[in-house]
Protein backbone atom coordinates (compact mmCIF):
# COMPACT_ATOMS: atom_id res chain seq x y z
CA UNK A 1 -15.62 -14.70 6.70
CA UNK A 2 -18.06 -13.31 8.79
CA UNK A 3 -17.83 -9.56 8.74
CA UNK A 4 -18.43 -9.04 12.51
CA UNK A 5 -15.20 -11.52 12.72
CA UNK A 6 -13.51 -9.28 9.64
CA UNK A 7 -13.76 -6.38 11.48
CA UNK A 8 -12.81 -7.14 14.86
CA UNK A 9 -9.38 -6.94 13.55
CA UNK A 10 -6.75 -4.77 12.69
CA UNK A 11 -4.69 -5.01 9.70
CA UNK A 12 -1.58 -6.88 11.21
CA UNK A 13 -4.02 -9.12 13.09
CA UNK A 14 -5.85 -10.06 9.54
CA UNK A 15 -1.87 -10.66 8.42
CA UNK A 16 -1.51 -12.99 10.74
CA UNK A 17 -4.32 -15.02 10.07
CA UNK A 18 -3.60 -15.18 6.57
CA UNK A 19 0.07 -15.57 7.68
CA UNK A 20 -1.13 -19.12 9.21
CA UNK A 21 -3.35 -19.80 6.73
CA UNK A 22 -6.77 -19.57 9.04
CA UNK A 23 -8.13 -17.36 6.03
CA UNK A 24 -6.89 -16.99 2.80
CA UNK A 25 -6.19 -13.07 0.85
CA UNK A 26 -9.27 -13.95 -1.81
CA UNK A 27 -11.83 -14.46 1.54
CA UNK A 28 -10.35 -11.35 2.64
CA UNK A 29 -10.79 -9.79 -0.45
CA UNK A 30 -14.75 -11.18 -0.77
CA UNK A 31 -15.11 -9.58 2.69
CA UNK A 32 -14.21 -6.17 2.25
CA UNK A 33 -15.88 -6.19 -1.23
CA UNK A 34 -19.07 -7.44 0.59
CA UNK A 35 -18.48 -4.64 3.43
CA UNK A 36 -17.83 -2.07 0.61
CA UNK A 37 -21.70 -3.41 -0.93
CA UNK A 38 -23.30 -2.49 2.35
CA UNK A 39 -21.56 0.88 3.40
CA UNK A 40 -20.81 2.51 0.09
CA UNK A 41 -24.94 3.56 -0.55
CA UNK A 42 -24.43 5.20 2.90
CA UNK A 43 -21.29 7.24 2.63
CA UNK A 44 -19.97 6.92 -0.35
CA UNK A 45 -16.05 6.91 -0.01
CA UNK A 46 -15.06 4.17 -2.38
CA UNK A 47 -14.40 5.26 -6.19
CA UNK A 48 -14.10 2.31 -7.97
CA UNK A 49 -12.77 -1.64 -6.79
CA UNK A 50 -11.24 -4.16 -8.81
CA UNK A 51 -12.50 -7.35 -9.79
CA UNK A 52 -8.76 -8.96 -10.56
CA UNK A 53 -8.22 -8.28 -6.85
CA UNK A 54 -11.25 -9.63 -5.64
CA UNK A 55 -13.33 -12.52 -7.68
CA UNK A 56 -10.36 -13.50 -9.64
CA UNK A 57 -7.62 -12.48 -6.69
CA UNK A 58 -4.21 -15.19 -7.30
CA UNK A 59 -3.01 -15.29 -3.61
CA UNK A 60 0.26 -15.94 -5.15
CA UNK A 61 0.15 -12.12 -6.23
CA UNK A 62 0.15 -11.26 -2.40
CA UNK A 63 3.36 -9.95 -0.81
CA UNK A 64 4.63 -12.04 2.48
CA UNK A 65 4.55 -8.58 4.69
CA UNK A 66 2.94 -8.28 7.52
CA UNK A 67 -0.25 -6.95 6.21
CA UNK A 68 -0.47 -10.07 4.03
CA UNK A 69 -3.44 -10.29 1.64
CA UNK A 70 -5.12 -7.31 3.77
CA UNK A 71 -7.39 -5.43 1.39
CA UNK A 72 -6.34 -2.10 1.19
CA UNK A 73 -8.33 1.30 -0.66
CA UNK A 74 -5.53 4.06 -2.75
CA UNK A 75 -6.17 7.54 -2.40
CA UNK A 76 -7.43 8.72 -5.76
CA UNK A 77 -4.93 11.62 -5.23
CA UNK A 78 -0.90 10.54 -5.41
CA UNK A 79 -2.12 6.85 -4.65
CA UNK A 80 0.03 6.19 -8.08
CA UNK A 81 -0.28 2.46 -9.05
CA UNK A 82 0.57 1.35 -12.30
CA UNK A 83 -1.86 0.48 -15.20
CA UNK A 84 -4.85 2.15 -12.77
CA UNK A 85 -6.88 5.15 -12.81
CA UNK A 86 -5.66 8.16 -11.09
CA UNK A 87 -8.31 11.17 -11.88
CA UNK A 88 -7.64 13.07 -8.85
CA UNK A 89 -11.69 13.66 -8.09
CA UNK A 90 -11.78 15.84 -11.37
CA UNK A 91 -13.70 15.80 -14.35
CA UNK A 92 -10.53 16.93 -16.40
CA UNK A 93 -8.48 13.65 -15.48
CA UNK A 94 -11.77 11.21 -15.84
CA UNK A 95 -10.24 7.92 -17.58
CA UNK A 96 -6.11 9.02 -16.53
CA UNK A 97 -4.17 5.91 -16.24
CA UNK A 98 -1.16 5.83 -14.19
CA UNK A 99 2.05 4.75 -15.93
CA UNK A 100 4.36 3.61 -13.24
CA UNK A 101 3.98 2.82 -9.59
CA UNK A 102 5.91 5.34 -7.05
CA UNK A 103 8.18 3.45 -4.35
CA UNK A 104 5.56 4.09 -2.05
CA UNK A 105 3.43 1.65 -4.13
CA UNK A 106 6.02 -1.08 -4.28
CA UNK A 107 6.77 -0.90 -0.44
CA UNK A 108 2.85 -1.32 0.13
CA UNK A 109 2.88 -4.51 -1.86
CA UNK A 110 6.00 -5.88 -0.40
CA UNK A 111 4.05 -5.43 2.75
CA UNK A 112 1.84 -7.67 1.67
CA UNK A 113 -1.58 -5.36 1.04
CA UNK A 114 -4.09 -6.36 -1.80
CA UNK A 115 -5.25 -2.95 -2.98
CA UNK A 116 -8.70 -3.77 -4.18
CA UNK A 117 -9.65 -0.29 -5.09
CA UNK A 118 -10.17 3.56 -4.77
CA UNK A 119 -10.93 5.85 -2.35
CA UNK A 120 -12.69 9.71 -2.87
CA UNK A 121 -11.11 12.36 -2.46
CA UNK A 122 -11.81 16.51 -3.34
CA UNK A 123 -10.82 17.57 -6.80
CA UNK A 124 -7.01 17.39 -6.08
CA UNK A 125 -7.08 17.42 -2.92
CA UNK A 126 -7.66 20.95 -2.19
CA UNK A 127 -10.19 20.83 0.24
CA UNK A 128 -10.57 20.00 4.10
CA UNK A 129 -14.13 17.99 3.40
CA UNK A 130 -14.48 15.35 0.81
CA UNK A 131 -17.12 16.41 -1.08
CA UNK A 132 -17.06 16.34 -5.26
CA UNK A 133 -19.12 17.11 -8.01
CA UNK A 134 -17.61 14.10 -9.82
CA UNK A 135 -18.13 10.99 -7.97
CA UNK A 136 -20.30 12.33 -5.12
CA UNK A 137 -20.11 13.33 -1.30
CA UNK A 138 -18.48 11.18 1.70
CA UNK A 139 -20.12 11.11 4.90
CA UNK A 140 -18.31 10.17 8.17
CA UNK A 141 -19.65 7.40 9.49
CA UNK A 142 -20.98 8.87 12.26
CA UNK A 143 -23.80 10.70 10.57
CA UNK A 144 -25.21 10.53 6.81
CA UNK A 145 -25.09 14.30 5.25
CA UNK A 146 -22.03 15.17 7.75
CA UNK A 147 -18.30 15.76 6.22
CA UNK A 148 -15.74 13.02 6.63
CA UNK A 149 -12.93 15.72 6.58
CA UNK A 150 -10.19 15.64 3.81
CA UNK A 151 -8.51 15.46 1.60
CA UNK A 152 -8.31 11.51 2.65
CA UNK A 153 -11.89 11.75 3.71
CA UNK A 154 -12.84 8.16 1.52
CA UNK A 155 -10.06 6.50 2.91
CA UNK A 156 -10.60 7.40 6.89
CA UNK A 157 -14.53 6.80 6.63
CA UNK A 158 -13.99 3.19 4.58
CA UNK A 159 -11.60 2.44 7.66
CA UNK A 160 -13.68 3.42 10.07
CA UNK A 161 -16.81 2.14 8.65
CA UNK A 162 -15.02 -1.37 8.67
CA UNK A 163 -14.83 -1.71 5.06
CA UNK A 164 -11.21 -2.21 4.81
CA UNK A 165 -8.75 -2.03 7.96
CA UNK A 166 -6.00 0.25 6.89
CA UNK A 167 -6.22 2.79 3.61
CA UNK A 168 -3.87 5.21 1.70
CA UNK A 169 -4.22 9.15 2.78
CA UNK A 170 -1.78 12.11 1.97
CA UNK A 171 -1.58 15.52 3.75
CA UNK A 172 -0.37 19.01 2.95
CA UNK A 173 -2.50 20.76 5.32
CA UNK A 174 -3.96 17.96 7.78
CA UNK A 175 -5.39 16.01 5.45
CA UNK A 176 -4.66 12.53 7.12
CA UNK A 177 -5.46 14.48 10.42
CA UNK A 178 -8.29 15.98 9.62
CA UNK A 179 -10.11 12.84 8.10
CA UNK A 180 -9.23 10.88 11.16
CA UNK A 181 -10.26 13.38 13.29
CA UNK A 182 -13.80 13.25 11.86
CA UNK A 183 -14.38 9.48 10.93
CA UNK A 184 -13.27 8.95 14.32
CA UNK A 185 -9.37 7.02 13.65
CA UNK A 186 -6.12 7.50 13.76
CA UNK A 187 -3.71 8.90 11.21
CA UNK A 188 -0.26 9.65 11.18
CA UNK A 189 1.38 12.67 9.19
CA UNK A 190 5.28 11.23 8.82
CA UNK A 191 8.06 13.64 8.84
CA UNK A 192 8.94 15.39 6.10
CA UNK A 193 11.09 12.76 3.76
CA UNK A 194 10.29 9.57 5.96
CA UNK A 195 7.84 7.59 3.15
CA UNK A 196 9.54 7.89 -0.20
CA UNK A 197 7.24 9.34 -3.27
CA UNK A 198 9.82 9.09 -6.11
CA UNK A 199 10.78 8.24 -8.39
CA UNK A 200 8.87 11.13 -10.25
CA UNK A 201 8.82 13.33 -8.30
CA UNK A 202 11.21 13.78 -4.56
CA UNK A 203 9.07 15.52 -2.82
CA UNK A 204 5.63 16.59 -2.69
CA UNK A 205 3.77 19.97 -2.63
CA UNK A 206 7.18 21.84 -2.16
CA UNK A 207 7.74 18.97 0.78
CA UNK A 208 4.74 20.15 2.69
CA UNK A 209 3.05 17.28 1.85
CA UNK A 210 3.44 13.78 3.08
CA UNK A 211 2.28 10.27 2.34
CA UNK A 212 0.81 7.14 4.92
CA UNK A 213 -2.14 4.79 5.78
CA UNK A 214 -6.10 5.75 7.89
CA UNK A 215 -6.10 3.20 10.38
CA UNK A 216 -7.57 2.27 13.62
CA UNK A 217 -4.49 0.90 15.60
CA UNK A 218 -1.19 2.15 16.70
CA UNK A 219 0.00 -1.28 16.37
CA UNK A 220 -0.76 -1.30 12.35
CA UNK A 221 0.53 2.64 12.11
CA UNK A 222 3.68 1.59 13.73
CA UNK A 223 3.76 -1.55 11.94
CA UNK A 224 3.17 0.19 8.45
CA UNK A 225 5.77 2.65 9.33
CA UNK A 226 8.47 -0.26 9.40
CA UNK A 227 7.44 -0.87 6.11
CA UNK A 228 7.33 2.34 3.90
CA UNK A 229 10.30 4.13 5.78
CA UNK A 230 12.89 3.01 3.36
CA UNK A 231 14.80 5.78 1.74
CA UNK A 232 15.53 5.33 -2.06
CA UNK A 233 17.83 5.73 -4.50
CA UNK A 234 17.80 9.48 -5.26
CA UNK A 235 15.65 10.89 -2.70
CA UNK A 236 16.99 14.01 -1.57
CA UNK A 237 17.91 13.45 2.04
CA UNK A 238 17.62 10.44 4.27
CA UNK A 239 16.31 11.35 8.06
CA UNK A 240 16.81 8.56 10.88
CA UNK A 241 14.64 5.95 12.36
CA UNK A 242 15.15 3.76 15.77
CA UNK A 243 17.82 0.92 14.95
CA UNK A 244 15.39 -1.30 16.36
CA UNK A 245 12.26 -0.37 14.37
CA UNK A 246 9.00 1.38 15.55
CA UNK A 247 6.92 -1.87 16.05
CA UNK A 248 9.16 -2.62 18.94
CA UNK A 249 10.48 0.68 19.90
CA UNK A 250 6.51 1.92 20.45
CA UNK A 251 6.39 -0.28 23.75
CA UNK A 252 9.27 1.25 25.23
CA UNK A 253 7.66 4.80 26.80
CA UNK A 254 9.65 7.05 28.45
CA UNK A 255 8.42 10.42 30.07
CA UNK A 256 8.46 13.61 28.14
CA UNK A 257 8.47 17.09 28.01
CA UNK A 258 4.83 18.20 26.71
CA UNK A 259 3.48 21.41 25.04
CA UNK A 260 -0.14 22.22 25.60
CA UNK A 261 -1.32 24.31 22.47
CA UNK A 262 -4.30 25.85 22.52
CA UNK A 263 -4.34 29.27 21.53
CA UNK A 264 -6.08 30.33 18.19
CA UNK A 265 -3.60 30.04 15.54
CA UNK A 266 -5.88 31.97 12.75
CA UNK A 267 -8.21 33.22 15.04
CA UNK A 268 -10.49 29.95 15.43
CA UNK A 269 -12.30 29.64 18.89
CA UNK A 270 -12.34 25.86 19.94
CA UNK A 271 -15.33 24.34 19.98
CA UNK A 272 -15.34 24.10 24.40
CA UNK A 273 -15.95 20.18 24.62
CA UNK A 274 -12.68 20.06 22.15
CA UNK A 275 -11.16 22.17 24.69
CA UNK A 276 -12.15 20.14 27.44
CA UNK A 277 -11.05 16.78 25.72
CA UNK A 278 -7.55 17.70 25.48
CA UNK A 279 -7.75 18.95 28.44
CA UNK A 280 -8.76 15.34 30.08
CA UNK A 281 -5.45 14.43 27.62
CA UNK A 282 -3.43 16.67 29.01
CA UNK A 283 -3.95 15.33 32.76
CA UNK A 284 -3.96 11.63 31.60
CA UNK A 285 -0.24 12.19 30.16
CA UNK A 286 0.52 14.13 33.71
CA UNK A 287 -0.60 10.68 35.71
CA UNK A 288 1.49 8.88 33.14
CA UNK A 289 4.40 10.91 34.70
CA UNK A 290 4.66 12.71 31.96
CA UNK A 291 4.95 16.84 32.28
CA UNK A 292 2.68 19.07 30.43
CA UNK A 293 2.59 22.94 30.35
CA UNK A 294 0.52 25.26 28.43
CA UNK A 295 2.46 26.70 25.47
CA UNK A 296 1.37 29.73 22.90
CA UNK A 297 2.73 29.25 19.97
CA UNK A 298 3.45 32.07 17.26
CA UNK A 299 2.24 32.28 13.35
CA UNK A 300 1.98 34.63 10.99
CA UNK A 301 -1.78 35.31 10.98
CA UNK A 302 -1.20 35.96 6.89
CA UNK A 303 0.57 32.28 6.58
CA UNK A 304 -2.42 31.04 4.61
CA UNK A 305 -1.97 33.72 2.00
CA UNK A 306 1.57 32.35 1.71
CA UNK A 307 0.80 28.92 1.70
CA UNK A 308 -1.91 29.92 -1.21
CA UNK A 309 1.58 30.85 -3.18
CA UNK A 310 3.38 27.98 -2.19
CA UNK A 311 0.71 25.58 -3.44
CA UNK A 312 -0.56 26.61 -6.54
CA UNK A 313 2.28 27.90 -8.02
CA UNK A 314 2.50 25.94 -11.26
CA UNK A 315 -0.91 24.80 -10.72
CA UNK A 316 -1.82 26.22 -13.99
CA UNK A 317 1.00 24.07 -15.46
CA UNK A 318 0.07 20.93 -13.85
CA UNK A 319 -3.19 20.94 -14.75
CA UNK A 320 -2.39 21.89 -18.75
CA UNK A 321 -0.22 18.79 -18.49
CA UNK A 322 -3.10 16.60 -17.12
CA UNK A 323 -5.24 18.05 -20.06
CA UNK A 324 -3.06 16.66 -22.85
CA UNK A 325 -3.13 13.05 -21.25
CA UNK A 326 -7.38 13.27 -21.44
CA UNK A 327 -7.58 15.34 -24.37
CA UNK A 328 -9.89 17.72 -22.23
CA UNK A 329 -8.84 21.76 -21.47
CA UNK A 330 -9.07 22.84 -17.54
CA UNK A 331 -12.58 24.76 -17.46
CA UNK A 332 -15.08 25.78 -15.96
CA UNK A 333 -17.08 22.50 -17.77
CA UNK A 334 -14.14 19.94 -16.05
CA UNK A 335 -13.13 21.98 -12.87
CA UNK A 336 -14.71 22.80 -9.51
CA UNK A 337 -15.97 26.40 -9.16
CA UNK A 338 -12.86 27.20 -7.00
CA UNK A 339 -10.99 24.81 -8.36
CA UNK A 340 -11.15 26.99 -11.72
CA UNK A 341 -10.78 30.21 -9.85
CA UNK A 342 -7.62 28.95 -8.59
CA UNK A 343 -6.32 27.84 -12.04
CA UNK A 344 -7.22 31.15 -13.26
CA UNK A 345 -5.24 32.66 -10.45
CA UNK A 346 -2.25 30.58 -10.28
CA UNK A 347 -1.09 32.09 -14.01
CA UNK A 348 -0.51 35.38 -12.23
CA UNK A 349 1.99 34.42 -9.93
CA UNK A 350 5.46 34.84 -10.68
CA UNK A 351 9.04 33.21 -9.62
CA UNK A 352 9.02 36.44 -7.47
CA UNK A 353 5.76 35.73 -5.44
CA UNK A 354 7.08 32.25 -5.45
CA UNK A 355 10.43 32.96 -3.56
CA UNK A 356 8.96 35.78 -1.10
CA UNK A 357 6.44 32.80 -0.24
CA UNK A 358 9.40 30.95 0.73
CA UNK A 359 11.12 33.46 2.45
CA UNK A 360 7.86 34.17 4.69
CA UNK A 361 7.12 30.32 5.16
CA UNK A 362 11.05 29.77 6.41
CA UNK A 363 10.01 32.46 8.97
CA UNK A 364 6.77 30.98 9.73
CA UNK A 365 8.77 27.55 10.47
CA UNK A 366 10.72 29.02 12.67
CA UNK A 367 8.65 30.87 15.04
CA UNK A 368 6.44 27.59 15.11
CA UNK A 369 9.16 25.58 15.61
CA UNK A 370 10.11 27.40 19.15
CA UNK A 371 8.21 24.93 20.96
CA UNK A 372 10.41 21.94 20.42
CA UNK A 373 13.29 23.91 22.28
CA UNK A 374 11.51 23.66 25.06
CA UNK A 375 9.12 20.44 24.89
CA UNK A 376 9.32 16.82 23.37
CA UNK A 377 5.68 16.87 21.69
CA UNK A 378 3.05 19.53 21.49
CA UNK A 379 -0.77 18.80 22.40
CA UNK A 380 -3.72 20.14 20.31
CA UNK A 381 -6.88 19.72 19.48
CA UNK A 382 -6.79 18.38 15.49
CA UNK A 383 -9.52 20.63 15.02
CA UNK A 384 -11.13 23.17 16.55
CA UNK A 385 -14.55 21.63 15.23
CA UNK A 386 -16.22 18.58 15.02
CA UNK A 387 -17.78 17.31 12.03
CA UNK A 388 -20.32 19.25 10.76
CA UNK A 389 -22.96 18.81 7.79
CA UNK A 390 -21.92 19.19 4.11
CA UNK A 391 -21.46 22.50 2.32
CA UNK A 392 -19.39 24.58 4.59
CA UNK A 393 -15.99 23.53 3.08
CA UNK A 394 -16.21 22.33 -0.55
CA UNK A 395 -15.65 23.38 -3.53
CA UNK A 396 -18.56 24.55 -5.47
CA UNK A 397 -19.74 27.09 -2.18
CA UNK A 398 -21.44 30.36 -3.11
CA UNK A 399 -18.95 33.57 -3.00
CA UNK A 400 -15.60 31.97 -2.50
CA UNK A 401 -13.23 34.40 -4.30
CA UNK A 402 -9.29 34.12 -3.81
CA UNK A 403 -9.60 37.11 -1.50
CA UNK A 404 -11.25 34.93 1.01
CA UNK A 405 -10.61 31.34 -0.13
CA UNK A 406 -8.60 30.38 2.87
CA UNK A 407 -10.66 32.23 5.33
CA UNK A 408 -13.35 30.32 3.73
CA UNK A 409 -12.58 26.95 3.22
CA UNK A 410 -9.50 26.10 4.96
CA UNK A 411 -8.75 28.79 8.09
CA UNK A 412 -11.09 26.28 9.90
CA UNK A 413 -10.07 23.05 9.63
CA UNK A 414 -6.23 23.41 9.22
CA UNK A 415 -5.75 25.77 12.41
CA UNK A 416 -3.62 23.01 14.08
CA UNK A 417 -2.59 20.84 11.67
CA UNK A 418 -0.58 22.87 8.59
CA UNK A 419 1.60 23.65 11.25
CA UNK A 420 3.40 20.23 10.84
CA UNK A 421 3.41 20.74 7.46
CA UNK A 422 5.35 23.67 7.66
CA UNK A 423 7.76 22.43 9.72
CA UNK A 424 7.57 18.94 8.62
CA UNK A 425 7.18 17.32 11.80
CA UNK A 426 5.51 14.34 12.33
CA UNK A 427 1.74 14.77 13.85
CA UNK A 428 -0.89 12.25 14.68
CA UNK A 429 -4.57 12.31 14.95
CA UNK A 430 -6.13 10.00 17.84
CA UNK A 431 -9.80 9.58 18.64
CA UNK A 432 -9.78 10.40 22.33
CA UNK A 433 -13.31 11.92 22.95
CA UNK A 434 -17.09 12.05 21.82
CA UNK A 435 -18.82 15.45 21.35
CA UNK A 436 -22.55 15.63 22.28
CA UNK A 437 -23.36 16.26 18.70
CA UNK A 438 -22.10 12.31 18.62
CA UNK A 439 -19.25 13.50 16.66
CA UNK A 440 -15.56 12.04 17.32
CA UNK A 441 -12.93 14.40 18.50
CA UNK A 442 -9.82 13.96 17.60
CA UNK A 443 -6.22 14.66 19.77
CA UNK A 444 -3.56 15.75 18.41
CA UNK A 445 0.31 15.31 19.35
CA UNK A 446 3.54 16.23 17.31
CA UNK A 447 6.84 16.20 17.72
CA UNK A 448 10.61 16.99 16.51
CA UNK A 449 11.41 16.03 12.89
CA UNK A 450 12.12 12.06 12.77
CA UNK A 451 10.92 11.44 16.50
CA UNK A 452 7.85 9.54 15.27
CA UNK A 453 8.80 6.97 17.82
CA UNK A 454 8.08 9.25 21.02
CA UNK A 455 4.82 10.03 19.03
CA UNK A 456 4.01 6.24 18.77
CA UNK A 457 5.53 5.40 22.49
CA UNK A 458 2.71 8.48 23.61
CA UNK A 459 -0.14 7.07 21.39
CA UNK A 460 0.14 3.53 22.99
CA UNK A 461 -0.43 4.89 25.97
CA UNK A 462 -3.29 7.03 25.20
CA UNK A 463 -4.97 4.15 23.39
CA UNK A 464 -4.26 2.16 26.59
CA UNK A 465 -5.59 4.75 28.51
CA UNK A 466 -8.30 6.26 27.02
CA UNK A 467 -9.42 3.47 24.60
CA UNK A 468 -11.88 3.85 21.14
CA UNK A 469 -11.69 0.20 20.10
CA UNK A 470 -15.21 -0.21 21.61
CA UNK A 471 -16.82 2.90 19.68
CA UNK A 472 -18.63 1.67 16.57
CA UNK A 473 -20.53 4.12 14.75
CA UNK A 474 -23.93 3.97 13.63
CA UNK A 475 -23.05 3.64 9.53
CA UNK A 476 -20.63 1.13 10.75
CA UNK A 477 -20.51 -2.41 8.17
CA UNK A 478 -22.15 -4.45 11.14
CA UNK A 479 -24.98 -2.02 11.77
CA UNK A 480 -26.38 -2.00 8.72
CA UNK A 481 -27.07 -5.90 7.62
């Protein structure tokens, strides 16, 4: 298969074909292993592939989804699939084989993916770029030497590089969003508890953190959704979904109630051509008949100090227990710079710190969360920045002490998106804009816990609207043959 043909698909469209038996999963397969060849020496983002699930691929393995025999890249953080490698970007978990798949993993191959490899990621996930000292830096595909965004970095700049049409990301702090935002895609944060990650664990990162696909279509997010929103046996609560599913429920828009955020959350000026894209957003939703409003919403300006509590507590723990499956110790030989500051600093905190972080963040939520009395779906910017070149966010920069780690690193990047983490609402990135730099800007809407279908219904109309599908960037597979 031709890759210009390969990549003038989306995932459910590639389904199809192999659905009807125009292309089989193993030419598939060949493609995206010869579009991972051609982009990979440009921007890195692929970790490793598979040769069973390529070369030797048995389309009998291949689930009858609808993403059947679409190749498909797992996060090398949480992207648990059994009898695989799972080092989370780190030195200390090089050679860590995964055990057991999570639900998540069986729901993605009952929907018929063939995942053919790994995607980068920052040493476990704790960055907004993806850049690592392990397996090497991931460019967007935009510009060589600029950051992809993280933590799902690999995954949104192999999807929008045309290496594979849909990928795994995760996000505790935007970092689906973020990615997307960057690389120039879309990506969907869930609601808290929508895409099971037992059996495990129930929930991760305290719940702040959420599982899903990079992808370049609403169609395959709403699609994908269908398939990994199944509760499970033991999760521990079940939130609602449309009766009639979001791939048909998407189509249906109705008018809304919209929130126009853009007031600086942790003190981050927007970039003014951000500003002025989600501006143009804003008046595009009003001549959809929708109603928009400008909205300040309310955070604790110390909220990343309490998140800092929230995540790493037990850090110190977790990353012992990953030492004893290597036979390595956490240092400053197997861990990041920060990274090992972090370990360091997590064995101070105490069951005390840990419940007054909770106690602060359930206030947090709240005053956030004021907006939705008011409004169906709150407008942003995803970031207040576009890309810019490596080194300003990852994890070996000069002078990063805990005292200003998230002022640093993360303050930045996460102004709009932790948010939804917080309060566990479902967010999505879209590419609606170019900046001059010839950087993607990325859109951001959320709404009420569980309403991802107003999100989706909103996107569509966006994406009719104010279309990307024509915007190929310059490290794109079918610029550089």
């Amino acid at each position: 298969m031709k890759l210009s043909d390969y990549t003038s698909y989306d995932g459910v469209g590639l389904g199809k074909l192999v659905a009807k038996k125009e292309v089989s999963a193993k030419e598939l397969a060949k493609a995206a292993a010869e579009a991972i060849a051609l982009a990979k020496p440009k921007i890195g983002a692929v970790v490793e592939t598979y040769p069973d699930r390529i070369e030797k691929l048995d389309d009998k393995s291949i689930g009858k989804g609808p993403f059947q025999g679409v190749p498909f890249l797992m996060k090398d953080v949480f992207g648990h699939e059994k009898g695989r490698k799972m080092e989370f970007g780190s030195k200390l978990c090089e050679g860590m084989i995964t055990p057991a798949d999570t639900y998540m993993t069986t729901q993605l191959r009952a929907a018929g993916v063939n995942i053919l490899g790994r995607s980068s990621a920052p040493e476990y996930s704790m960055s907004g770029t993806t850049e690592n000292k392990f397996y090497g830096n991931t460019s967007s595909p935009w510009k060589q030497g600029f950051s992809a965004g993280g933590s799902s970095g690999g995954a949104a700049a192999a999807v929008s590089s045309g290496m594979v049409p849909i990928a795994h990301g995760s996000d505790i702090g935007g970092s689906i969003r973020i990615p997307a935002s960057w690389c120039g895609g879309v990506g969907l944060k869930p609601s808290r508890g929508r895409v099971s990650v037992g059996p495990v664990t129930d929930e991760g990162g305290l719940g702040y953190s959420a599982n899903f696909i990079q992808c370049l279509t609403i169609r395959d997010a709403a699609v994908m959704l269908d398939c990994l929103s199944h509760p499970q046996i033991g999760d521990p609560f079940i939130i609602p979904k449309p009766d009639e599913g979001y791939a048909k429920n998407y189509k249906k828009p109705k008018k809304y109630k919209i929130g126009l955020v853009l007031n600086e959350l942790f003190g981050v000026a927007i970039d003014p051509e951000v500003k002025a894209a989600v501006e143009k957003t804003a008046k595009t939703l009003q001549s959809l008949g929708h109603k928009v409003d400008t909205v300040k919403v309310e955070i604790d300006k110390n909220f990343l100090e309490t998140m800092n509590k929230l995540f790493f507590f037990g850090f110190d723990v977790r990353l012992d227990g990953y030492g004893k499956r290597t036979g390595q110790k956490p240092s400053d030989k197997t861990l990041e710079p920060i990274i090992w500051e972090l370990y360091q600093w997590s064995k101070t905190l105490t069951a005390a710190d840990l419940f007054a972080a909770m106690s602060a963040a359930n206030i947090a939520r709240r005053s956030c969360a004021k907006i939705f009395e008011s409004h169906d779906i709150w407008l942003s910017p995803t970031n207040a920045r576009v890309s810019e070149a490596w080194g300003k966010y990852n994890l070996s920069k000069p002078g990063v002490t805990m005292e200003n780690f998230s002022s640093s690193l993360f303050s930045e990047p996460i102004q709009f998106t932790v948010p939804h983490n917080l309060m566990g609402t479902p967010a999505i990135s879209l590419p609606l804009a170019m900046h001059s730099t010839g950087m993607p800007i990325g859109v951001q809407l959320a709404a009420k816990p569980a309403d991802e279908h107003i999100l989706l219904q909103v996107a569509r109309q966006l994406e009719q609207e104010m279309p990307w599908k024509k915007r190929i960037p310059p490290l794109h597979v079918t610029n550089l043959k």
